[in-house]
Protein backbone atom coordinates (compact mmCIF):
# COMPACT_ATOMS: atom_id res chain seq x y z
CA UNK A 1 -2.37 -65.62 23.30
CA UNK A 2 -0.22 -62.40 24.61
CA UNK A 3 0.24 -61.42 20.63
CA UNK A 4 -3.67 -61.83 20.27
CA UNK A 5 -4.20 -59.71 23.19
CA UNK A 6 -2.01 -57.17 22.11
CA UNK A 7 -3.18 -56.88 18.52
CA UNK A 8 -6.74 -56.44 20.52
CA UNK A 9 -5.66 -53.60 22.33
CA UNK A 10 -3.69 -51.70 19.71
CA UNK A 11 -7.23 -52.40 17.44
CA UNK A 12 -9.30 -50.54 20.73
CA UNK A 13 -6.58 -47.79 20.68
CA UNK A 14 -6.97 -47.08 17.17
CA UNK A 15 -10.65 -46.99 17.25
CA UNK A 16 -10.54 -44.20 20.27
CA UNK A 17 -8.54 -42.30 18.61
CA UNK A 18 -10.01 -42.51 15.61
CA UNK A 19 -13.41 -41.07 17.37
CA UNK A 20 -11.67 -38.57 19.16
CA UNK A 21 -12.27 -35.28 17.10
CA UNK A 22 -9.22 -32.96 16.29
CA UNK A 23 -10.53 -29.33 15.79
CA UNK A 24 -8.66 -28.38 12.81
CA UNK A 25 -6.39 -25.44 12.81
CA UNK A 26 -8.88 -22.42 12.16
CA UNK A 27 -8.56 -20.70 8.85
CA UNK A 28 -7.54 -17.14 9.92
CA UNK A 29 -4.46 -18.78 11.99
CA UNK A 30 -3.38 -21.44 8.87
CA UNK A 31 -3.98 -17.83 6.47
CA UNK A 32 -1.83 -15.61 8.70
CA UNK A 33 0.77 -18.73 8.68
CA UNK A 34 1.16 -18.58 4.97
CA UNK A 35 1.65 -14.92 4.83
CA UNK A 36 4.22 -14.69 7.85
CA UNK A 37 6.06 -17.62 5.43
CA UNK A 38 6.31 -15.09 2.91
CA UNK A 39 9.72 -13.32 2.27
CA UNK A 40 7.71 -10.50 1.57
CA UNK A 41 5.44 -9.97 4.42
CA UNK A 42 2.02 -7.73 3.91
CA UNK A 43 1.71 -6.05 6.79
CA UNK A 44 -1.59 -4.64 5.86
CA UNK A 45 -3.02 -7.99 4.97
CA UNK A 46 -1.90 -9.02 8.49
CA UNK A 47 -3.79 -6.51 10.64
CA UNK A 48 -6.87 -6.83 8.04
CA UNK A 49 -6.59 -11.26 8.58
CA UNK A 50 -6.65 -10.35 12.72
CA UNK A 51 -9.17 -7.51 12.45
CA UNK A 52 -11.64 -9.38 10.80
CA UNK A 53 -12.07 -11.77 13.70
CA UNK A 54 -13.15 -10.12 17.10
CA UNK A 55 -12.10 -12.95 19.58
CA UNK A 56 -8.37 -12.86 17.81
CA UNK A 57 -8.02 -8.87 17.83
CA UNK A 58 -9.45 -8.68 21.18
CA UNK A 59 -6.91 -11.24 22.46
CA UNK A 60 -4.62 -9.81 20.72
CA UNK A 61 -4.32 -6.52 22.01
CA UNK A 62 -5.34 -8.03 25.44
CA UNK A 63 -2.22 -9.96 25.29
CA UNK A 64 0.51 -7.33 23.94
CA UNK A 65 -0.60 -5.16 26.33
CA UNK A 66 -0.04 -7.66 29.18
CA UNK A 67 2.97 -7.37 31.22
CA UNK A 68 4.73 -9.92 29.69
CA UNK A 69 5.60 -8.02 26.84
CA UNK A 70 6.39 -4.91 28.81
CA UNK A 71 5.49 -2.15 25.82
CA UNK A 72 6.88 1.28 26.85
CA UNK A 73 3.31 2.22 25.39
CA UNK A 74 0.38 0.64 25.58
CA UNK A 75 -0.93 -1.05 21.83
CA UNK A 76 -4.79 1.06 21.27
CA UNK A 77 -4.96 -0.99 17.77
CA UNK A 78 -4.11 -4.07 16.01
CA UNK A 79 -1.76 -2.67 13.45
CA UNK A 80 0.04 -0.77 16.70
CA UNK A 81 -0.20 -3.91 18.16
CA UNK A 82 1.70 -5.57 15.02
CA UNK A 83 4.51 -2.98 14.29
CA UNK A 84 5.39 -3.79 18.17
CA UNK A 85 5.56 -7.00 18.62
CA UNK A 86 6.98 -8.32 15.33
CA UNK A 87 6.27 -11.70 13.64
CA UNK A 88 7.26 -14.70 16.30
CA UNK A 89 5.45 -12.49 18.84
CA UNK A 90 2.42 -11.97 16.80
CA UNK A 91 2.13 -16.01 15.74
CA UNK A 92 2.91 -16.21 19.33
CA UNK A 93 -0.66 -14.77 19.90
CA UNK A 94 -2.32 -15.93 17.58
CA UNK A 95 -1.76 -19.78 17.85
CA UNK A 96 -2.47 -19.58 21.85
CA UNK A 97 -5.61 -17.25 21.37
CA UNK A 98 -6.98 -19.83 18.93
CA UNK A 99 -5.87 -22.56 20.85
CA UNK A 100 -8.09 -21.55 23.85
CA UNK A 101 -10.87 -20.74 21.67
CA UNK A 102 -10.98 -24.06 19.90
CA UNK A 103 -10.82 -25.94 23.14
CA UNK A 104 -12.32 -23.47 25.66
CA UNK A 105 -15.31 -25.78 26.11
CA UNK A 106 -17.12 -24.81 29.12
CA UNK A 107 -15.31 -21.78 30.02
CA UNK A 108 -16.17 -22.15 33.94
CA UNK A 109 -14.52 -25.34 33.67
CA UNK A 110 -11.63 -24.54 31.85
CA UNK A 111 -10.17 -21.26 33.57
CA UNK A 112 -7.84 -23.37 35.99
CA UNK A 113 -6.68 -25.62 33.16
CA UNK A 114 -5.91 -22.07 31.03
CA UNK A 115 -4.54 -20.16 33.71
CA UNK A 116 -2.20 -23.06 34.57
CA UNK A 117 -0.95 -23.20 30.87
CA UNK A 118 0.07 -19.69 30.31
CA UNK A 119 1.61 -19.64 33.39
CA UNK A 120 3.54 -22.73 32.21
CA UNK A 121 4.25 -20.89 28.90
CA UNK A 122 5.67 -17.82 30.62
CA UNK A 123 7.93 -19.44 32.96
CA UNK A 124 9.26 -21.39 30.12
CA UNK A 125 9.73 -18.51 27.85
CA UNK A 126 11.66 -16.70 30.90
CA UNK A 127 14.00 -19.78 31.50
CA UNK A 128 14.65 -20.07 27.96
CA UNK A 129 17.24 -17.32 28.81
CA UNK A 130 19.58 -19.83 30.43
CA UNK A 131 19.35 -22.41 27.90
CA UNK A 132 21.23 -22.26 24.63
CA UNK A 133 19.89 -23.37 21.75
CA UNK A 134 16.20 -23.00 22.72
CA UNK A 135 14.21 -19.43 21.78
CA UNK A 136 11.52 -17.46 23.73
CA UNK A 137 8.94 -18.28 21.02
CA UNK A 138 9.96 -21.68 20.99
CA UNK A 139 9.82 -22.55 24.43
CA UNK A 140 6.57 -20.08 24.88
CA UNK A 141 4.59 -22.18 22.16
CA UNK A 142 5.65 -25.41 23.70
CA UNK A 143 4.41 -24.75 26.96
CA UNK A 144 1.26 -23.20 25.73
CA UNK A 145 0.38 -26.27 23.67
CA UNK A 146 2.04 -29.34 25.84
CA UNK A 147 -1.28 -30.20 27.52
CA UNK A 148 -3.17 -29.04 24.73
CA UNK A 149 -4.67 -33.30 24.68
CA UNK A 150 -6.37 -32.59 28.25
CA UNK A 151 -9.45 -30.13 27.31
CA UNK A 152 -9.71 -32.64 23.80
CA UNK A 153 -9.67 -36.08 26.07
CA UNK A 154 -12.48 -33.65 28.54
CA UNK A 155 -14.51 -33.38 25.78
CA UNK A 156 -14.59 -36.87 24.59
CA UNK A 157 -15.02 -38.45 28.03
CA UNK A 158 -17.29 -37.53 30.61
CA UNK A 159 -15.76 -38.64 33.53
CA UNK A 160 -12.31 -37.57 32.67
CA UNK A 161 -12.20 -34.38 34.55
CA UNK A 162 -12.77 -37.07 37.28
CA UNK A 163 -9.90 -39.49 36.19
CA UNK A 164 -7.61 -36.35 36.16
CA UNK A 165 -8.66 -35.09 39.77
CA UNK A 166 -7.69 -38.55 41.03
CA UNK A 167 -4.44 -38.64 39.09
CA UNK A 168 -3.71 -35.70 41.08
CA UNK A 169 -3.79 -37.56 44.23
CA UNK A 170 -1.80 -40.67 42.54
CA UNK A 171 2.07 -41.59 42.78
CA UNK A 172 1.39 -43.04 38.89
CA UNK A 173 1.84 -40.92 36.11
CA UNK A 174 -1.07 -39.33 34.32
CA UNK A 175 -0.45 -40.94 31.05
CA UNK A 176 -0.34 -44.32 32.98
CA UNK A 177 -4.08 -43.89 34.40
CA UNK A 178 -5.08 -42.39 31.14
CA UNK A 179 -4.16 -45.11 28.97
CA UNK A 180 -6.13 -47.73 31.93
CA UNK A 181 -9.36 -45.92 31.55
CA UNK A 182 -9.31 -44.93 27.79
CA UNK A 183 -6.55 -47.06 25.87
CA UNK A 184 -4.92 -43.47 25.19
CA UNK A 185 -3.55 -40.75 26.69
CA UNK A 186 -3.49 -36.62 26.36
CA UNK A 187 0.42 -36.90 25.10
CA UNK A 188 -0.52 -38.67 21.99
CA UNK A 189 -4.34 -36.43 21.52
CA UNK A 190 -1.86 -33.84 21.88
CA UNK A 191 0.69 -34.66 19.43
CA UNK A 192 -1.96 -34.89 17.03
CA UNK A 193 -3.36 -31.62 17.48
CA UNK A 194 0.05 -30.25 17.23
CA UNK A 195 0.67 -31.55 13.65
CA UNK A 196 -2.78 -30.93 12.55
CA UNK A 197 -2.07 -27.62 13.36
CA UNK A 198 1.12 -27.20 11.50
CA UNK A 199 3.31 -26.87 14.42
CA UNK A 200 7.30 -27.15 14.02
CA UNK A 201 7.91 -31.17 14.21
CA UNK A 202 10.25 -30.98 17.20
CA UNK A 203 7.23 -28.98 19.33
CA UNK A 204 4.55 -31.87 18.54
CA UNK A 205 7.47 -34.75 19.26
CA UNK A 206 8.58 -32.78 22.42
CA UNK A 207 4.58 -32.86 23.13
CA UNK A 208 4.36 -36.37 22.56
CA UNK A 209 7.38 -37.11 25.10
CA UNK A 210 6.39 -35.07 27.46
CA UNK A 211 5.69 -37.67 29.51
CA UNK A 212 8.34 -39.88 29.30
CA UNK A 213 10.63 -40.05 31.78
CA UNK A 214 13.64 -41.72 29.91
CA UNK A 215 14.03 -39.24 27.42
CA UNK A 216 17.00 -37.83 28.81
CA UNK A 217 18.87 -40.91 28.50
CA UNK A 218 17.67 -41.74 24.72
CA UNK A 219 20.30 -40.99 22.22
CA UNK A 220 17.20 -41.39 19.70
CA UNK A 221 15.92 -37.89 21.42
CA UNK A 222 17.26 -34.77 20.01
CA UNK A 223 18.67 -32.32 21.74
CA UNK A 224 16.07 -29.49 21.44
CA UNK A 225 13.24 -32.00 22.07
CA UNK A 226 14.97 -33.08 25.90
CA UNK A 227 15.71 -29.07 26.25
CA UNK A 228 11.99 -28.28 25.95
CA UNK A 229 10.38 -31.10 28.18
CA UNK A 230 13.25 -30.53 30.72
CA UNK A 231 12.21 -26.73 30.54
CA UNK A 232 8.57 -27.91 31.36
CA UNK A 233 9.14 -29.86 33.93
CA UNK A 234 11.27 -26.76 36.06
CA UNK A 235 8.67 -24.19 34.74
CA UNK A 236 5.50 -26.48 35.72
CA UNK A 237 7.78 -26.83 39.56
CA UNK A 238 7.75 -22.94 39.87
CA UNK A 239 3.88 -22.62 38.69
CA UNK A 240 3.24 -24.95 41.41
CA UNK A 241 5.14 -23.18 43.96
CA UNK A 242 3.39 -19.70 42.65
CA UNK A 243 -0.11 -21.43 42.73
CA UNK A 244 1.10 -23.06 46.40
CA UNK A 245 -0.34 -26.74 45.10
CA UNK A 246 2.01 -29.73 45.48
CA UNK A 247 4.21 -30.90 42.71
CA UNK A 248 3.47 -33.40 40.31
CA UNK A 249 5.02 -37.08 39.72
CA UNK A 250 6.94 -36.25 37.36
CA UNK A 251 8.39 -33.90 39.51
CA UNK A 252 9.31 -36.40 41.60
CA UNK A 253 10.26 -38.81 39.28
CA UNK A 254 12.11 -36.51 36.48
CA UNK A 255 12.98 -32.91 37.99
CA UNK A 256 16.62 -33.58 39.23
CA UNK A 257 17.69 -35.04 35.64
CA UNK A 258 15.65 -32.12 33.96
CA UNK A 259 17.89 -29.57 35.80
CA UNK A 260 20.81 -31.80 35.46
CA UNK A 261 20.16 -31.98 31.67
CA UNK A 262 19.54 -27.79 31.62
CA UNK A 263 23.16 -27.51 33.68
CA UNK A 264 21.03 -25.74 36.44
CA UNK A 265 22.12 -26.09 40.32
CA UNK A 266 19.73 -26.20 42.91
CA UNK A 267 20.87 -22.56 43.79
CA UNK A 268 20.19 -21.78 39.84
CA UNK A 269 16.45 -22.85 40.55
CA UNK A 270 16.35 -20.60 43.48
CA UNK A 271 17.24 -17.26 41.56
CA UNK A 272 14.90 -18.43 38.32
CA UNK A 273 12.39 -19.34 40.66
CA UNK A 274 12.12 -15.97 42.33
CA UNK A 275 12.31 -13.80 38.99
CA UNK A 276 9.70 -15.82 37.40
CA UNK A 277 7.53 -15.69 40.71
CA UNK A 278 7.61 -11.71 40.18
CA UNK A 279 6.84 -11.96 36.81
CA UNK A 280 3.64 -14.54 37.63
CA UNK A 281 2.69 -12.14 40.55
CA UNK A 282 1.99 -9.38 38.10
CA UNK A 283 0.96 -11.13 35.47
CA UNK A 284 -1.61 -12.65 37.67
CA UNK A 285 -2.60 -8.97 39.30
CA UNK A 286 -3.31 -7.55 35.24
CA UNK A 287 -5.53 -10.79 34.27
């Protein structure tokens, strides 16, 4: 009887996902892609790809501009833009301004949800510093996309913005109350995007695990997978701290072995915590 049950759910599972739609990576992003592959790199085929769409050049320069990148002088076009910021800074761009555009949705609705995630990103780019082994671009593109199932799951079900409110509230773990309501959950929506998208394997399995709070102890796990969720978790504490709301579950459940994995003290977290809270503050003040 439990095997029958379980083949039952695993069939419901399968079906949700299978109606849950995936925007596909848009062409301009998977076209600059192949051309960054190149050992050759066309420069001038770059700026013409980004020019061409008005959203992408508009967040582009936006972005470079911002003070997270700190240019000596400000970027007035997309080619300055490019010769500045180099390739991994430029894909940088382009897969989070692409991101937000294919999941916007509502864009009243989705501001908080946005703001959050940069936020995320930049913290985790900044603490990347004090982790070997783990890049700026790496850990910036991880914590861009690492929710990136939450606007798709929004979309699918109306009363999900609803189910998420409440899991704010809950001691239980988001992924917990997701799977309850919708035999799925944003970790594995996310995952999905992430491939779909052509994202480096260990930033769609780190996506995937984001959630899990025994990954630190599975040898299964590598070691760059742990080092971004553990980033995560610390950035997503000092985004809650800067946006003065209360810390999450995992949190709770996972921070101390996060900082313990990242060889971080608790006075560590202090002086991290107060750079990146500078760097929010004016980030936050240009947007």
């Amino acid at each position: 009887m439990q095997t029958n049950q379980t083949q039952i759910e695993s069939q419901v599972a399968e079906n949700i996902l299978k109606s849950i739609r995936i925007p596909p990576c848009p062409e301009v992003v998977v076209a600059l892609m192949k051309e960054t592959a190149q050992e050759d790199v066309d420069f001038t085929k770059l700026v013409k790809l980004i020019s061409g769409d008005v959203g992408l050049a508009a967040s582009m320069l936006k972005t470079a501009n911002s003070p997270f990148f700190a240019l000596r002088n400000k970027a007035g076009s997309v080619q300055q833009a490019v010769s500045v910021l180099g390739l991994k800074n430029l894909m940088q761009i382009v897969r989070g301004s692409a991101l937000q555009n294919a999941l916007g949705g509502e864009k009243v609705h989705m501001e908080r949800f946005w703001d959050r995630s940069t936020f995320t990103a930049v913290v985790a780019s900044h603490m990347s510093a004090h982790v070997e082994g783990v890049s700026r671009e790496e850990a910036y593109t991880y914590g861009l996309f690492h929710d990136c199932g939450i606007p798709i799951l929004m979309s699918k079900f109306p009363d999900y913005k609803e189910t998420l409110a409440a899991s704010n509230k809950s001691a239980e773990l988001i992924i917990v109350i997701e799977d309850q309501h919708y035999a799925t959950n944003h970790a594995i929506v996310g995952n999905m995007l992430a491939r779909n998208w052509c994202l480096p394997d260990y930033i769609s399995q780190a996506i995937l695990a984001h959630h899990d709070h025994t990954i630190f102890t599975q040898r299964s796990t590598t070691p760059l997978v742990c080092a971004l969720v553990a980033i995560q978790l610390v950035s997503e504490h000092i985004v809650a701290t800067f946006l003065q709301k209360p810390d999450d579950a995992e949190w709770h459940l996972s921070g101390q072995e996060a900082l313990h994995y990242l060889c971080l003290s608790d006075d560590d977290l202090l002086d991290i915590t107060e750079d990146a809270l500078t760097e929010l503050e004016e980030i936050r003040a240009y947007r």
